[in-house]
Protein backbone atom coordinates (compact mmCIF):
# COMPACT_ATOMS: atom_id res chain seq x y z
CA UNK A 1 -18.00 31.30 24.76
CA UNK A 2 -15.33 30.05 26.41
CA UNK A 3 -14.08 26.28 25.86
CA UNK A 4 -14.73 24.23 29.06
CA UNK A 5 -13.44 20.63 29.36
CA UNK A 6 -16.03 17.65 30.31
CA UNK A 7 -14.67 14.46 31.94
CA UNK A 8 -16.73 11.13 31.36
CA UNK A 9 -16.07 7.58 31.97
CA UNK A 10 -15.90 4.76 29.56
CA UNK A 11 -17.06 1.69 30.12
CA UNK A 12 -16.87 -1.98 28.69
CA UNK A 13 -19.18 -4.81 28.60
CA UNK A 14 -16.77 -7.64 29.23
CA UNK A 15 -17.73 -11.34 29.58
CA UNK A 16 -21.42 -10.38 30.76
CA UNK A 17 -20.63 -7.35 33.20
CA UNK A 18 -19.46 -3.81 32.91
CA UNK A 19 -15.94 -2.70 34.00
CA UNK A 20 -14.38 0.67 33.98
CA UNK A 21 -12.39 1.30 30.82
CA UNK A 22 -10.85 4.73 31.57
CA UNK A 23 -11.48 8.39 31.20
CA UNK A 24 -12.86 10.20 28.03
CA UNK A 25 -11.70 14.40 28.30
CA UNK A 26 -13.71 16.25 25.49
CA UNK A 27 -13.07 19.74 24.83
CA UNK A 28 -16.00 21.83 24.10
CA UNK A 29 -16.98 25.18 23.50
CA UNK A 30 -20.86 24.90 23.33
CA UNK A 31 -21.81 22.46 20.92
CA UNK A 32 -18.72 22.45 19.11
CA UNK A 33 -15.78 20.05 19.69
CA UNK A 34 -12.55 20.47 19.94
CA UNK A 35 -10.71 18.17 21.00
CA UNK A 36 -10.55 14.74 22.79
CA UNK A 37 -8.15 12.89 24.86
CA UNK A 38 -8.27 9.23 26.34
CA UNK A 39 -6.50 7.25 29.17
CA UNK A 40 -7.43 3.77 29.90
CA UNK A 41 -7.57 2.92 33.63
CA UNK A 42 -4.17 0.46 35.00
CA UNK A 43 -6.43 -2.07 35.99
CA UNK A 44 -8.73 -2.61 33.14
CA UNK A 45 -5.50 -3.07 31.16
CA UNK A 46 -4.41 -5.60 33.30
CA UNK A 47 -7.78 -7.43 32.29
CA UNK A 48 -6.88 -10.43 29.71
CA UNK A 49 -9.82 -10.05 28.33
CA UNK A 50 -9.79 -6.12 28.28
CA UNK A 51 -11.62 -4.84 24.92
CA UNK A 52 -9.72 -1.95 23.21
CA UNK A 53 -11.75 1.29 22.60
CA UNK A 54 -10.53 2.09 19.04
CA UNK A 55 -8.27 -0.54 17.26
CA UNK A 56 -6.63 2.50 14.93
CA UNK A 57 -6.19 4.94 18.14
CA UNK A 58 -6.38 3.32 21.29
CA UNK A 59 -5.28 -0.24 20.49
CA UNK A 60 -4.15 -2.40 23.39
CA UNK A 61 -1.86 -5.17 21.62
CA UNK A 62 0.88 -3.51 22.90
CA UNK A 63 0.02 -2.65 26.71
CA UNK A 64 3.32 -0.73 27.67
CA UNK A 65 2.81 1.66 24.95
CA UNK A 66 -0.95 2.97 26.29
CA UNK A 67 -0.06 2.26 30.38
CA UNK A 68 0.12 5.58 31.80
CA UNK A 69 -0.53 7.93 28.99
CA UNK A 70 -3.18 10.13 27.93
CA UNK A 71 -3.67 9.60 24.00
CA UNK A 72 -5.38 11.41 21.00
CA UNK A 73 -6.92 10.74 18.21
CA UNK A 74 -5.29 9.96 14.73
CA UNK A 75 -4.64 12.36 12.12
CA UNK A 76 -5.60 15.41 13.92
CA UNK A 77 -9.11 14.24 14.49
CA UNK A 78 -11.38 16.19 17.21
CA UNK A 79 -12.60 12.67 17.88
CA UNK A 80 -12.29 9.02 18.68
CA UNK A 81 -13.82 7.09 16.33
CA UNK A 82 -14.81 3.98 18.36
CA UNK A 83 -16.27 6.64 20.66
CA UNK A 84 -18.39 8.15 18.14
CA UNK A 85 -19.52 4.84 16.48
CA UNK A 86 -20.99 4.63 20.59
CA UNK A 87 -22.63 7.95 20.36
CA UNK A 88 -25.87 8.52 18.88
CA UNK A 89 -26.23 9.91 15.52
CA UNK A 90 -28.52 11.83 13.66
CA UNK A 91 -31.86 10.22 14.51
CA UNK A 92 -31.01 8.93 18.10
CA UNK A 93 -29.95 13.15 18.52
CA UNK A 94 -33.09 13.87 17.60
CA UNK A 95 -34.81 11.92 20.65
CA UNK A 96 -32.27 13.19 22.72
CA UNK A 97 -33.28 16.55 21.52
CA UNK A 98 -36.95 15.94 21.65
CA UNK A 99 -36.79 14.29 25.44
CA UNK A 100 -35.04 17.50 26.67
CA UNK A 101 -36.87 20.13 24.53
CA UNK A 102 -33.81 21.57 22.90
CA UNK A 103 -32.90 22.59 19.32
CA UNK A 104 -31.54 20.73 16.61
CA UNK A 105 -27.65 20.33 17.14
CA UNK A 106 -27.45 22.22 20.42
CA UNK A 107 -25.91 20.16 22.96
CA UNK A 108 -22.42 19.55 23.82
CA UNK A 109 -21.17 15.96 22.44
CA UNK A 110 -20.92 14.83 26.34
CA UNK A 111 -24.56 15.46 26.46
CA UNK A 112 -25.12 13.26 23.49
CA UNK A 113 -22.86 10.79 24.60
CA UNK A 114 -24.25 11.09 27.99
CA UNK A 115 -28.00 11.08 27.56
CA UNK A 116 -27.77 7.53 24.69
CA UNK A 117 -28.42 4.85 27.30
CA UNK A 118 -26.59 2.09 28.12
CA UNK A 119 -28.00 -0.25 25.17
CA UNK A 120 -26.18 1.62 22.37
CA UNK A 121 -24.24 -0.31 19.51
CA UNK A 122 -21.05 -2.45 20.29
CA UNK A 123 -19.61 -2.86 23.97
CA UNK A 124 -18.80 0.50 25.47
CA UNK A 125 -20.77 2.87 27.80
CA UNK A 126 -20.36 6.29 28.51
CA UNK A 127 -21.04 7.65 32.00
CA UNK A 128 -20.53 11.10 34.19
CA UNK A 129 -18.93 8.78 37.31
CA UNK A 130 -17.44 5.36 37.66
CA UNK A 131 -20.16 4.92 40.53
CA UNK A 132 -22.77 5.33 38.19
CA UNK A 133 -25.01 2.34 37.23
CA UNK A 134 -25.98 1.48 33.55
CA UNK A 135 -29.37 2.80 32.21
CA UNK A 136 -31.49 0.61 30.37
CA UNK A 137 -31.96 1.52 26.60
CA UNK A 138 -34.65 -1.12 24.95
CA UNK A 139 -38.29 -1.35 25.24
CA UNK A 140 -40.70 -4.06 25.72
CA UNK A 141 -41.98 -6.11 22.67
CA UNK A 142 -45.26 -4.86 23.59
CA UNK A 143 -44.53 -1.16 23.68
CA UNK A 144 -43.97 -1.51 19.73
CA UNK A 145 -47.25 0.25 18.74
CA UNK A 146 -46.21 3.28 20.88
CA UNK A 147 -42.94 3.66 19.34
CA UNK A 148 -44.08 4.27 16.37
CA UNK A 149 -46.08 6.67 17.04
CA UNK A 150 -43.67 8.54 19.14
CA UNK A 151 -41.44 8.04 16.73
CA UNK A 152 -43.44 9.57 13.90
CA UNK A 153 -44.40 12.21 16.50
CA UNK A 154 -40.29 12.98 16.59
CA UNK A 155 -39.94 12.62 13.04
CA UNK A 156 -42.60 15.24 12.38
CA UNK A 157 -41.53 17.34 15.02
CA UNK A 158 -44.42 16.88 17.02
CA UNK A 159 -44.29 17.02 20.96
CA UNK A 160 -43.85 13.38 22.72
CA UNK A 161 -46.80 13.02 25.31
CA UNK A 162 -45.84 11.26 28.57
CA UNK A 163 -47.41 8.14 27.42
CA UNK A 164 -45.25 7.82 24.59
CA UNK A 165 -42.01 8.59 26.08
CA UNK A 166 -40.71 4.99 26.16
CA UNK A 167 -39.06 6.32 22.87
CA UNK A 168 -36.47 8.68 24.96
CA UNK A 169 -35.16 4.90 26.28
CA UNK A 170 -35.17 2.96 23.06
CA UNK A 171 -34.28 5.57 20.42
CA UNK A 172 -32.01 7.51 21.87
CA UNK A 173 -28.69 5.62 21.39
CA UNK A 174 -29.40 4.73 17.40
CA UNK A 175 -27.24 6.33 14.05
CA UNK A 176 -28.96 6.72 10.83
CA UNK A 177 -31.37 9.11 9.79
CA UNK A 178 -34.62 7.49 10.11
CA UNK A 179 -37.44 6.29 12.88
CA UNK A 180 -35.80 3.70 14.89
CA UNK A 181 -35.58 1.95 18.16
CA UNK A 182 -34.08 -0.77 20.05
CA UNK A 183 -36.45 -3.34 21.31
CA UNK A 184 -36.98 -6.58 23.05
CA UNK A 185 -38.79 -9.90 22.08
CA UNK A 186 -40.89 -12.01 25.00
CA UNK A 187 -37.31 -14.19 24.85
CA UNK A 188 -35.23 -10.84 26.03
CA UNK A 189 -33.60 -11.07 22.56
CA UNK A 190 -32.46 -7.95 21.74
CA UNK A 191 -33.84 -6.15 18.13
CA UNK A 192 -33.51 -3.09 15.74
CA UNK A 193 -37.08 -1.74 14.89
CA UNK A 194 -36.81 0.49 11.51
CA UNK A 195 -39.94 2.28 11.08
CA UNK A 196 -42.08 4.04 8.04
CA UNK A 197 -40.73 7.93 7.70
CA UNK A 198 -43.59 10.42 6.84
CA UNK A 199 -41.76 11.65 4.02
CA UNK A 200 -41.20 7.96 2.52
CA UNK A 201 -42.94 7.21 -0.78
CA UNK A 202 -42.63 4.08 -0.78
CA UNK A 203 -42.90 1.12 1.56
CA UNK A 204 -39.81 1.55 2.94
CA UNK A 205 -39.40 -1.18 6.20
CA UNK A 206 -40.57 -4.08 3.86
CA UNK A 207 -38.42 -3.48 0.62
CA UNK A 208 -35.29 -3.04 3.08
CA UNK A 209 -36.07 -6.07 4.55
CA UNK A 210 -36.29 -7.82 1.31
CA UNK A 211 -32.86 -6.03 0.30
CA UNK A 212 -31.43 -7.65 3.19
CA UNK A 213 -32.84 -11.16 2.50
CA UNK A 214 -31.74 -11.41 -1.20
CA UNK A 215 -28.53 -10.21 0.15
CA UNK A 216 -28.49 -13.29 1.89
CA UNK A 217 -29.62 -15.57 -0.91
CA UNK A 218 -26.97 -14.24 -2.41
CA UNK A 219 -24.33 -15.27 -0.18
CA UNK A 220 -23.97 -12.52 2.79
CA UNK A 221 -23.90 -12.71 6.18
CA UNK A 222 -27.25 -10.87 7.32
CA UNK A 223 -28.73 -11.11 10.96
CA UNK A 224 -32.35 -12.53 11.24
CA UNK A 225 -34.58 -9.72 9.55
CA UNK A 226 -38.28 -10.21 10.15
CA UNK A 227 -41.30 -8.00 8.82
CA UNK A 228 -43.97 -6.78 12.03
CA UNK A 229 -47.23 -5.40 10.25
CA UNK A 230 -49.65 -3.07 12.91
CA UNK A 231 -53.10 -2.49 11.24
CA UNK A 232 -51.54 -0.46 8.20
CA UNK A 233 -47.83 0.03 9.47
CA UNK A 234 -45.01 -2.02 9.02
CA UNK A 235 -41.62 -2.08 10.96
CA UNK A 236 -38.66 -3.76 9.99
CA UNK A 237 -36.66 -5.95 12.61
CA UNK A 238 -33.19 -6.89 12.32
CA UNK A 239 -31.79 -8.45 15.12
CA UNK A 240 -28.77 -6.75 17.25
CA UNK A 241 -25.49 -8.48 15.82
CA UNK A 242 -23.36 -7.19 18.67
CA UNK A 243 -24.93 -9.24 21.24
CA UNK A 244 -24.87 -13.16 22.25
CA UNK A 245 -25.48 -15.08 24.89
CA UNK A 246 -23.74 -16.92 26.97
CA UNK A 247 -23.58 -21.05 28.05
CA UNK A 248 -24.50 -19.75 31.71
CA UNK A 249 -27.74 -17.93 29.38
CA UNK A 250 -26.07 -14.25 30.32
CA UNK A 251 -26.11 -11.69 27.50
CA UNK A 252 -22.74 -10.35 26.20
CA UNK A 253 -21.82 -7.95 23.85
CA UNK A 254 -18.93 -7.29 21.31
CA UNK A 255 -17.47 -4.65 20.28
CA UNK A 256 -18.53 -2.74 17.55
CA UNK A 257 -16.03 -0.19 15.14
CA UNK A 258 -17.48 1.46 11.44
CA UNK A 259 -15.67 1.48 8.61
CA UNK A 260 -15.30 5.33 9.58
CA UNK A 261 -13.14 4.15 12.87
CA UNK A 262 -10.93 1.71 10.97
CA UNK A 263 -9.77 3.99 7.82
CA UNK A 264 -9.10 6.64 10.94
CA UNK A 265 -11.11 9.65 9.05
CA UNK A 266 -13.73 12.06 9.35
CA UNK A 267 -17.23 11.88 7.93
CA UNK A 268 -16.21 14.31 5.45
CA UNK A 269 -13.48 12.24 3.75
CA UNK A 270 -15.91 9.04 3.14
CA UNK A 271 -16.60 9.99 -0.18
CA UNK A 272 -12.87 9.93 -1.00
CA UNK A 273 -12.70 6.34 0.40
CA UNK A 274 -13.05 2.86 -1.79
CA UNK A 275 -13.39 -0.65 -0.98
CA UNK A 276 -10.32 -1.31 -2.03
CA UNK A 277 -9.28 0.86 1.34
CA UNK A 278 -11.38 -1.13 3.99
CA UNK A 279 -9.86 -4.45 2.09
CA UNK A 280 -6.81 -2.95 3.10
CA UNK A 281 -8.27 -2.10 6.89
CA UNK A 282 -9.35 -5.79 7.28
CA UNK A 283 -6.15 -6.94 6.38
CA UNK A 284 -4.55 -4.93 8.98
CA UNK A 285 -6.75 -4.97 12.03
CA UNK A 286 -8.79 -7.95 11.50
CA UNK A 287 -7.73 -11.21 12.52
CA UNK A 288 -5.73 -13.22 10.27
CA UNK A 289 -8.06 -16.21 10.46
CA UNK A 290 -11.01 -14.11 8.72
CA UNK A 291 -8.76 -11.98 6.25
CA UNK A 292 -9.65 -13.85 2.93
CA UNK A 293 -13.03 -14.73 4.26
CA UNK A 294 -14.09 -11.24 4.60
CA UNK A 295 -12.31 -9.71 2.03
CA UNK A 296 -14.26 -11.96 -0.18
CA UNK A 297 -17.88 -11.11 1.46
CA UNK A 298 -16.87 -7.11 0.82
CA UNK A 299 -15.98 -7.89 -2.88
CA UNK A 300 -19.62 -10.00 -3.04
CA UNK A 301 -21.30 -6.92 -1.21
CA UNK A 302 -19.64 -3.86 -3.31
CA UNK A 303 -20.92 -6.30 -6.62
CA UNK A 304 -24.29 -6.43 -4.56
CA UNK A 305 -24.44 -2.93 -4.25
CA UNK A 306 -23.72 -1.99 -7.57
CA UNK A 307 -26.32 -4.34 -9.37
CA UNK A 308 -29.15 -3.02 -6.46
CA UNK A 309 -28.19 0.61 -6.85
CA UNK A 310 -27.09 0.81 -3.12
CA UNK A 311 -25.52 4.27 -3.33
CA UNK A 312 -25.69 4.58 0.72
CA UNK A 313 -22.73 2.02 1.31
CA UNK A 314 -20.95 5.01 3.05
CA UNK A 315 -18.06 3.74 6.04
CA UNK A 316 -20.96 4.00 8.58
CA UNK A 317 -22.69 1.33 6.95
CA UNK A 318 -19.99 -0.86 6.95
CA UNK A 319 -19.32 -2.27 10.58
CA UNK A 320 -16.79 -4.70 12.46
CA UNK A 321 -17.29 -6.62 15.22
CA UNK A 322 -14.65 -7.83 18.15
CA UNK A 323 -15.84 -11.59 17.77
CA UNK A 324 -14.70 -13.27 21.27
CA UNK A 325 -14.16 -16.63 19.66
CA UNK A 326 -11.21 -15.24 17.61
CA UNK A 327 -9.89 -12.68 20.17
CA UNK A 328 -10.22 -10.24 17.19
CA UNK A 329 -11.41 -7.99 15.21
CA UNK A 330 -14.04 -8.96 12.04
CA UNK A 331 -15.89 -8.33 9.38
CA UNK A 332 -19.95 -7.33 10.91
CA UNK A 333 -23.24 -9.54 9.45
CA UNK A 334 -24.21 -6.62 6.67
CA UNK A 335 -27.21 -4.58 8.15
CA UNK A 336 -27.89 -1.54 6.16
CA UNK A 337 -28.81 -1.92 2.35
CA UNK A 338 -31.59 -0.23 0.22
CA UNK A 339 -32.05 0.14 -3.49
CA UNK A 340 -32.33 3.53 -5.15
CA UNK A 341 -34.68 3.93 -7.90
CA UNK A 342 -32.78 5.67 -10.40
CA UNK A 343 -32.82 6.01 -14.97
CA UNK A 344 -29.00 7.16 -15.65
CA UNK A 345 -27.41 5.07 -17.42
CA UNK A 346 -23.86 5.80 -15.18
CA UNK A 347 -24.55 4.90 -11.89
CA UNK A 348 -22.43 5.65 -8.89
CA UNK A 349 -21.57 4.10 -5.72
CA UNK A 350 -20.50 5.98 -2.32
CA UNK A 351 -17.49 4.42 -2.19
CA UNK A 352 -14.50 3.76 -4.66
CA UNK A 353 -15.13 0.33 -6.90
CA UNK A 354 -12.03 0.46 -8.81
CA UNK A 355 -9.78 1.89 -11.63
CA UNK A 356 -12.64 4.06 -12.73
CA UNK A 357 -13.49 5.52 -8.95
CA UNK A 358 -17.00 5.25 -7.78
CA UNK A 359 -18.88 3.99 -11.06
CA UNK A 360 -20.70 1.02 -10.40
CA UNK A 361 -19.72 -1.01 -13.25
CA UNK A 362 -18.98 -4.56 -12.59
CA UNK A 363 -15.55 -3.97 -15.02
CA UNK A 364 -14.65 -1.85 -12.95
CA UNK A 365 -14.96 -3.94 -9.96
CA UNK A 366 -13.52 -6.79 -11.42
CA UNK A 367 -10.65 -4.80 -12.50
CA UNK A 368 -9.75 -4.37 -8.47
CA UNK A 369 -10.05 -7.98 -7.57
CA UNK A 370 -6.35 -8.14 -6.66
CA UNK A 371 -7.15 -5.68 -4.15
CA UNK A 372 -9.74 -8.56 -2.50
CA UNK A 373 -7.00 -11.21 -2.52
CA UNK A 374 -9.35 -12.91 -5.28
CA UNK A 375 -8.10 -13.70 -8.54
CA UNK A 376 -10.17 -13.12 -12.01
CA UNK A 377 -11.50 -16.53 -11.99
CA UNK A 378 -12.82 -16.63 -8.59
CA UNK A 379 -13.99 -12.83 -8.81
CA UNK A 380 -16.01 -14.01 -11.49
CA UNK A 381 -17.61 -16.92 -10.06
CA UNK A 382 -18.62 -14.50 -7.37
CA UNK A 383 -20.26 -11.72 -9.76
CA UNK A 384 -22.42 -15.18 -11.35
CA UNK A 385 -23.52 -16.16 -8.03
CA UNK A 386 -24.85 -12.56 -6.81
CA UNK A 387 -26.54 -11.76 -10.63
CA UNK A 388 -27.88 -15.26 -10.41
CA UNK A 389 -30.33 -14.65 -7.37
CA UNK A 390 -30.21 -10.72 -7.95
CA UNK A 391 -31.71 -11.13 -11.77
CA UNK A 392 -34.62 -13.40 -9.94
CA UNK A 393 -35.22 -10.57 -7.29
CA UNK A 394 -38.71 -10.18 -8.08
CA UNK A 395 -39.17 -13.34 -7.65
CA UNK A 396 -37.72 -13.53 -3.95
CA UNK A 397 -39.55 -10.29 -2.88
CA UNK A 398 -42.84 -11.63 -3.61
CA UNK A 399 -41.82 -14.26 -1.32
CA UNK A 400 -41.02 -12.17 1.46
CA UNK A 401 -44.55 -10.22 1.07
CA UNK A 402 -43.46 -7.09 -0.93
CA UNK A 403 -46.88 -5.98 -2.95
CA UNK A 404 -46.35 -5.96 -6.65
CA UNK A 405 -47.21 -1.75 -6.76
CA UNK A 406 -44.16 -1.42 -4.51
CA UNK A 407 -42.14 -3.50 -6.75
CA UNK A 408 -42.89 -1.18 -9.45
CA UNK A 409 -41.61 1.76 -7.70
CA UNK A 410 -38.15 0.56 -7.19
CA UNK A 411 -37.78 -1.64 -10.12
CA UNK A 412 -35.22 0.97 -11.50
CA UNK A 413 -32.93 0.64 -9.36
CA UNK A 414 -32.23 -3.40 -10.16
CA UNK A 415 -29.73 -3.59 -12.89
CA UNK A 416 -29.32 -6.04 -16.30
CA UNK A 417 -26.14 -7.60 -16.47
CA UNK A 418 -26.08 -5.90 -19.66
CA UNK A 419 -26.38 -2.73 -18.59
CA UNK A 420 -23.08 -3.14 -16.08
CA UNK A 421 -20.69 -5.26 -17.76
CA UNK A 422 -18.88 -5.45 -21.57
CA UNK A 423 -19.78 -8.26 -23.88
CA UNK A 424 -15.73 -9.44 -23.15
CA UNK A 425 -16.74 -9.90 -18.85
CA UNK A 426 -20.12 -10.48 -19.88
CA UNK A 427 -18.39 -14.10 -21.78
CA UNK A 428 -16.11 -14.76 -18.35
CA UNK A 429 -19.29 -15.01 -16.13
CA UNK A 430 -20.89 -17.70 -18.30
């Protein structure tokens, strides 16, 4: 099969209205990439306000040194990063997949990128023509009860009637690997429904949400997470943190880059990554006004993680936003946490903690709080707040509706202090 070149246009959502960003070349040989190149279109540079693509490949601080040329991605990737944090991943390929009655993993990535809609994550768009017009993504609030059931139709690999197929629209631009879709409220405010998989043995949507709640309790930034129960079903909603409004009541968008995009590396090398790493990323692409601010949140979220037995904290689930207000890059809300029931003793994280790699041991993590611009006493003080609502978390996810029977089944994954710290830190956080 011989490799054939496909030429797209990029987008960007700037103050309220799309502009032409510039021109995406991806070279493809079926549904196998090669290799990408990007040029970013004289005017839209000339834009103040003009929103760079990828702040590790494409950046546009300095304008003379992108005017003109055709770039590539870093390190000998096949791909932009801030272009595939704008493509769908693994379940929003699946709609894609479903809608056009294809295999798994058998269209080009211009299909993909193509075929997501225009209300995927962040502030790009990806289009055959600069003449073409934006295509609605999101469904109604009150199509909810048929996306789930098209989307459990998808996720058993059932057909999608026509009745259904308001899923294709709202599902097709999302990442992750479960049921999801993008949806709106009677306000127009944009959502993230998380459904029940058919494989799930547990209630899934509700303990998430909780997650995400005693996250907050315990300090974090999370977006407004609300539980939707349908006869027997429940859906988890977490509102989209990559879109505001406006004081003229118009609704913007900012851009969005994983943790992936800003440590410039493949999928693959994730596992070989560490906190430690993206505390390094924020200090360089972030802007300097939120550089010990979220530095501080990631150290409070890796100590999170590690006494929740989050082991999915991979760079995809750790997101940055461009936040207009600073003219910068930052830190995202966090949005994707879920405990793991688990009975080893040694417990490992994704990601690096410290010294001792990927074990989640809060000596460990305390041992890299240099790294986090923190020093031991303030590291500390952190670690007491997070145990001190995390040791209560029974507590907090009866409040938030969890029954006790589902309690039970991830109990195991929330650890004792004792079980994750020496008697010597154990003396420090007192």
């Amino acid at each position: 099969m011989a490799a054939k070149d496909a030429q797209l246009m990029a987008f960007a959502h700037l103050g309220g209205e799309w502009a032409p960003c510039g021109q995406l070349t991806l070279t493809e040989e079926g549904p196998r990439l090669l290799a990408s190149s990007f040029a970013y279109g004289l005017n839209y540079l000339k834009r103040p306000q003009a929103l760079e693509v990828d702040p590790v490949a494409l950046g546009v601080a300095d304008k003379a040194a992108v005017t003109a040329k055709r770039l590539l991605p870093v390190a000998g990737l096949s791909f932009f990063g801030g272009v595939r944090d704008a493509a769908p991943d693994a379940w929003g390929r699946r709609v894609i997949e479903a809608k056009l009655k294809v295999p798994a993993n058998s269209l080009p990535e211009s299909q993909y990128l193509l075929h997501a809609g225009s209300d995927r994550v962040g502030a790009l768009d990806i289009r055959s023509h600069i003449h073409d017009a934006p295509v609605t993504g999101a469904s109604a609030w009150h199509t909810l009860e048929h996306l789930i059931e098209a989307a459990g139709r998808i996720d058993e690999g059932l057909p999608v009637p026509t009745h259904l197929e308001a899923i294709f629209q709202g599902g097709s631009a999302l990442g992750g690997a479960r049921p999801k879709a993008s949806i709106r409220d009677e306000q127009g405010v944009l959502w993230l429904a998380k459904f029940a998989s058919s494989s799930d043995t547990m209630d899934v949507p509700s303990i998430e949400a909780a997650t995400l709640l005693l996250a907050k309790e315990a300090g974090q930034r999370v977006p407004p997470v609300r539980l939707q129960v349908l006869g027997d079903r429940r859906t988890m909603l977490i509102e989209r943190f990559d879109r505001y409004w406006s004081e003229a009541q118009v609704e913007c968008r900012m851009g969005f880059v994983s943790g992936l995009t800003l440590l410039g590396c493949d999928e693959a090398e994730s596992p070989n990554k560490s906190y430690a790493d993206l505390a390094d990323a924020i200090r360089r692409y972030c802007h300097p006004s939120v550089i010990r601010r979220d530095n501080e949140e990631l150290f409070r979220r890796m100590v999170f993680n590690i006494l929740v037995t989050n082991d999915d904290d991979h760079l995809r689930n750790h997101g940055f936003v461009w936040d207009p207000r600073l003219g910068g890059w930052a830190l995202s809300p966090l949005y994707d946490v879920m405990p793991r029931a688990a009975v080893a003793t040694e417990r490992y994280l994704h990601l690096g903690v410290g010294p001792q790699g990927r074990l989640a041991d809060l000596d460990n993590a305390l041992a890299a709080h240099a790294k986090f611009t923190l020093s031991q006493s303030k590291a500390c003080d952190i670690m007491s707040q997070v145990w001190g609502v995390v040791r209560e978390w029974r507590v907090y996810f009866e409040r938030y509706g969890v029954p006790e029977q589902q309690m039970d089944k991830v109990a195991t994954a929330f650890r004792h202090i004792d079980h994750v710290s020496s008697a010597k830190l154990r003396k420090l956080l007192l």
